[in-house]
C-alpha atoms as a PDB file:
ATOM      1  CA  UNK A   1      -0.294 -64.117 -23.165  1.00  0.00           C
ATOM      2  CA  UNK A   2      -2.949 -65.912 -24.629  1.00  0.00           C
ATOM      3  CA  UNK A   3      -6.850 -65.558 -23.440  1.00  0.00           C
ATOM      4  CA  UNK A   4      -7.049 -69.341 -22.258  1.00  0.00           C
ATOM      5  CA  UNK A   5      -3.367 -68.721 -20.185  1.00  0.00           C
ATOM      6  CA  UNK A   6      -0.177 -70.071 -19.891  1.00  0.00           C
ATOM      7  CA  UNK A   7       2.031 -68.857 -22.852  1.00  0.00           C
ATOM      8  CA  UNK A   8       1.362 -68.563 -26.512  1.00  0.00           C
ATOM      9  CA  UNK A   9       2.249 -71.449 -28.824  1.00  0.00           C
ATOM     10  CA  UNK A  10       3.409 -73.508 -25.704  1.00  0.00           C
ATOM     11  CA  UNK A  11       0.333 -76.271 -26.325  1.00  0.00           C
ATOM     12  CA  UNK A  12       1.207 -78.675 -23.933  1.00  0.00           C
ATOM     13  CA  UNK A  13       4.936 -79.211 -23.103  1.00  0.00           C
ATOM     14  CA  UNK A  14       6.773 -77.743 -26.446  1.00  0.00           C
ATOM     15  CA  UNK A  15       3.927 -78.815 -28.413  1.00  0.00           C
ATOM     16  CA  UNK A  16       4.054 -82.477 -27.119  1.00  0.00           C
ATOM     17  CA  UNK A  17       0.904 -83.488 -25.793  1.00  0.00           C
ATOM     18  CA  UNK A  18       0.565 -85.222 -22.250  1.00  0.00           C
ATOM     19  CA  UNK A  19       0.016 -88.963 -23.053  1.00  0.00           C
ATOM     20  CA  UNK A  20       3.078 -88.976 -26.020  1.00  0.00           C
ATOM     21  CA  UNK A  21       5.024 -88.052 -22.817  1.00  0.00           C
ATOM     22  CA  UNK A  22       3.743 -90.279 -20.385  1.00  0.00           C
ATOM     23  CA  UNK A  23       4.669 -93.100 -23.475  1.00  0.00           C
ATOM     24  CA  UNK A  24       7.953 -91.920 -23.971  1.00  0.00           C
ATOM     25  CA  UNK A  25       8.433 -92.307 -20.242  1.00  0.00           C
ATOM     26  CA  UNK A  26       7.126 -95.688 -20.191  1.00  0.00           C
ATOM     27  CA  UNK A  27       9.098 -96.850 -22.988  1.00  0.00           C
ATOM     28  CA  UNK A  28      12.249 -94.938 -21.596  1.00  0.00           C
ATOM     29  CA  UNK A  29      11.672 -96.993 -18.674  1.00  0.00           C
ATOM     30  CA  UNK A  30      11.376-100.404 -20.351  1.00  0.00           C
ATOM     31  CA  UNK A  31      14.185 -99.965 -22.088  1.00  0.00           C
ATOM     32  CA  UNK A  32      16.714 -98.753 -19.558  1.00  0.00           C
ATOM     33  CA  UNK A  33      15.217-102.269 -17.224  1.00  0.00           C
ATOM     34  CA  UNK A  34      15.521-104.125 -20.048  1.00  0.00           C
ATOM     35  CA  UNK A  35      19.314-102.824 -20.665  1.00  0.00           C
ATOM     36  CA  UNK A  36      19.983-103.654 -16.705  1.00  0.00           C
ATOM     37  CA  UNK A  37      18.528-107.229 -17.113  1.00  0.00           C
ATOM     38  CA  UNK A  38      20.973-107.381 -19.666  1.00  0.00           C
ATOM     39  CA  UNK A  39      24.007-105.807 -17.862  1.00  0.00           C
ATOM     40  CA  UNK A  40      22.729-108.370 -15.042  1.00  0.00           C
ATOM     41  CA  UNK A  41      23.729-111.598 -17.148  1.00  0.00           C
ATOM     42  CA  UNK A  42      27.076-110.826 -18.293  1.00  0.00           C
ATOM     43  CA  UNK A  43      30.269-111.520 -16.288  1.00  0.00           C
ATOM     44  CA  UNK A  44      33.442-109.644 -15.886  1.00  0.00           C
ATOM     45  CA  UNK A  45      36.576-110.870 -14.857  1.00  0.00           C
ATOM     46  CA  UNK A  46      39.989-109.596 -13.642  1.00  0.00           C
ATOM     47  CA  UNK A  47      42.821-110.800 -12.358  1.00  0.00           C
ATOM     48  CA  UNK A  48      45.682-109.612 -10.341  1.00  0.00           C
ATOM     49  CA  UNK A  49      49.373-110.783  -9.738  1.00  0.00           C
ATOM     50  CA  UNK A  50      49.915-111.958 -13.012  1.00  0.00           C
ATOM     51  CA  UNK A  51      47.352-114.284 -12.807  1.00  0.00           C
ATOM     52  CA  UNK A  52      47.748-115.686  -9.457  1.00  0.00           C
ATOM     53  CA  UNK A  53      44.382-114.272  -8.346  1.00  0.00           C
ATOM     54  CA  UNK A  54      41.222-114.016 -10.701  1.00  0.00           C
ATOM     55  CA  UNK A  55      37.947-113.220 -10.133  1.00  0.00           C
ATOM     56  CA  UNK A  56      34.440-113.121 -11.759  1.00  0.00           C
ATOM     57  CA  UNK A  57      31.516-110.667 -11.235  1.00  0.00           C
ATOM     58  CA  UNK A  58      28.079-110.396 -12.659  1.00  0.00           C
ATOM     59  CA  UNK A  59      26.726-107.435 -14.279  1.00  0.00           C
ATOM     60  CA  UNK A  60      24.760-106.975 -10.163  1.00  0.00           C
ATOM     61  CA  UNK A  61      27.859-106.787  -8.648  1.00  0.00           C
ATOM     62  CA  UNK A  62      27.534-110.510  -7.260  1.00  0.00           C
ATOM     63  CA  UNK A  63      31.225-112.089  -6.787  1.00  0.00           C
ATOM     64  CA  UNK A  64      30.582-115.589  -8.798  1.00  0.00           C
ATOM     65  CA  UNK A  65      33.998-117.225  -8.715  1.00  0.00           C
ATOM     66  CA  UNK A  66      37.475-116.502  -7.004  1.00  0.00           C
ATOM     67  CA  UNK A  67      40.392-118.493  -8.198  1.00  0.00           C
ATOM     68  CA  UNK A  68      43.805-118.359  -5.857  1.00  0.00           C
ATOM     69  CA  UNK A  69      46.425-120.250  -7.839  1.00  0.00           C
ATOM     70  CA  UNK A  70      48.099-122.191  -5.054  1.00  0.00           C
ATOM     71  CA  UNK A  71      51.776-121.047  -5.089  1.00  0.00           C
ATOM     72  CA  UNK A  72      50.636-117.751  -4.377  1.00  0.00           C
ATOM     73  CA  UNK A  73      49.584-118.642  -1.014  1.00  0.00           C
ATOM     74  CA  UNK A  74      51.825-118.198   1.521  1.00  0.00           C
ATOM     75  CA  UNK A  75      51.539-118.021   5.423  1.00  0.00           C
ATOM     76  CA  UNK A  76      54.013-116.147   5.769  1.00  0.00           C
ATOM     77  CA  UNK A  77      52.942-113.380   3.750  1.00  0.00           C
ATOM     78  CA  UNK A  78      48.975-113.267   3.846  1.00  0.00           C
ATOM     79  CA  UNK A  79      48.788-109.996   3.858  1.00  0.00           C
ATOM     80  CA  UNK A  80      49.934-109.853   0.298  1.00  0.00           C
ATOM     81  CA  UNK A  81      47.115-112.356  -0.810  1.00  0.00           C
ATOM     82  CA  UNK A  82      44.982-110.357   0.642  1.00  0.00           C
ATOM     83  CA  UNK A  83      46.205-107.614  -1.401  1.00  0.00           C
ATOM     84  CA  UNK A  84      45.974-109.279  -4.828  1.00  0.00           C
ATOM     85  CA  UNK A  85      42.469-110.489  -3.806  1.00  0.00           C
ATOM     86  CA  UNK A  86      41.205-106.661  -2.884  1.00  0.00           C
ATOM     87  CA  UNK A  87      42.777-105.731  -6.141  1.00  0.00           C
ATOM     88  CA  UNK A  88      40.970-107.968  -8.565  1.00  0.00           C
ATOM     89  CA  UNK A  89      37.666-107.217  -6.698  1.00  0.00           C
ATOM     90  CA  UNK A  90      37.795-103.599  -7.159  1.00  0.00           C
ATOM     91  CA  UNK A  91      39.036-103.979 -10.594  1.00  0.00           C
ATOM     92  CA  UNK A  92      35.851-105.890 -11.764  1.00  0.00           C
ATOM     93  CA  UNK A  93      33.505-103.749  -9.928  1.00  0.00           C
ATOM     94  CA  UNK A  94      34.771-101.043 -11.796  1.00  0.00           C
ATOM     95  CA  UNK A  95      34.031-102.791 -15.180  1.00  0.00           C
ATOM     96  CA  UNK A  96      30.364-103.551 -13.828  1.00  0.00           C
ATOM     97  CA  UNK A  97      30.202 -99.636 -12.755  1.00  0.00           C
ATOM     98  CA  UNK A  98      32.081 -98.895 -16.603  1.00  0.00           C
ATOM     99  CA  UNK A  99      29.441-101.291 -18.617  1.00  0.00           C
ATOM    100  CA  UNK A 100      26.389 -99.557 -16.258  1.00  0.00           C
ATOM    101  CA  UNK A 101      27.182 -96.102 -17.248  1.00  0.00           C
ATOM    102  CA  UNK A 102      27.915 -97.366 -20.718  1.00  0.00           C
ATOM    103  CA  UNK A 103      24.501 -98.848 -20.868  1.00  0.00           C
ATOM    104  CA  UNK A 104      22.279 -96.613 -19.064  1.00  0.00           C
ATOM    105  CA  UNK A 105      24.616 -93.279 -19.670  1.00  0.00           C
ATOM    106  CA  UNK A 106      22.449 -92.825 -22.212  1.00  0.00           C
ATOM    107  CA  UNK A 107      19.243 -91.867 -20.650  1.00  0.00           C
ATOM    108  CA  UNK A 108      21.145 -89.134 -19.178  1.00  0.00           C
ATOM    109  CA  UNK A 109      18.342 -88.684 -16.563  1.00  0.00           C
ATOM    110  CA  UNK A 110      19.250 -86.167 -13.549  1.00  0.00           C
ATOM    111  CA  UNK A 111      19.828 -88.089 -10.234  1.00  0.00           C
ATOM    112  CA  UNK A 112      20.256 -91.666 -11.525  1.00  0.00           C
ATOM    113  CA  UNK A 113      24.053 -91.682 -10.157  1.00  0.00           C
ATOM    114  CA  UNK A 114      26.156 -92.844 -13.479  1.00  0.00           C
END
């Protein structure tokens, strides 16, 4: 051990002095809100029942547009619309959750859930 303490040759974390870290944070943390603004804007779509039921998500997981193609619906057999409809929903959340850990994967920071 050295006089001043702590461990010899550590100077800092590895040799990397306090403020490069705290800028390397910041910019680390630009970036990845920069990448979810971005992730934000786009749209993903699926569709379900060849077609009969489509629908559009944004990159936040808001539902923008479902389209039911009319001879699909049937009252005698909801529960199959109902179906398709659950379907395409989960489908293009999982795109959104695909593109986010895609995007912010990256960072590979401990806790952040992708």
């Amino acid at each position: 051990m050295s006089k001043r303490g702590g461990f010899p040759g550590m100077g800092g974390f590895g040799g990397m002095n306090l403020n490069n870290l705290m800028k390397e944070a910041k910019k680390m943390q630009a970036d990845m809100e920069k990448s979810q603004a971005e992730l934000a804007e786009k749209e993903f779509e699926a569709s379900a029942g060849g077609g009969a039921v489509t629908v559009k998500v944004s990159g936040d997981k808001t539902i923008k547009e479902i389209k039911i193609k009319p001879e699909v619906v049937d009252p005698e057999d909801v529960e199959m619309l109902e179906d398709l409809v659950l379907t395409c929903v989960n489908e293009a959340l999982r795109q959104v959750d695909s593109a986010q850990a895609q995007s912010l994967g990256k960072y590979n920071i401990p806790g952040l859930g992708l």
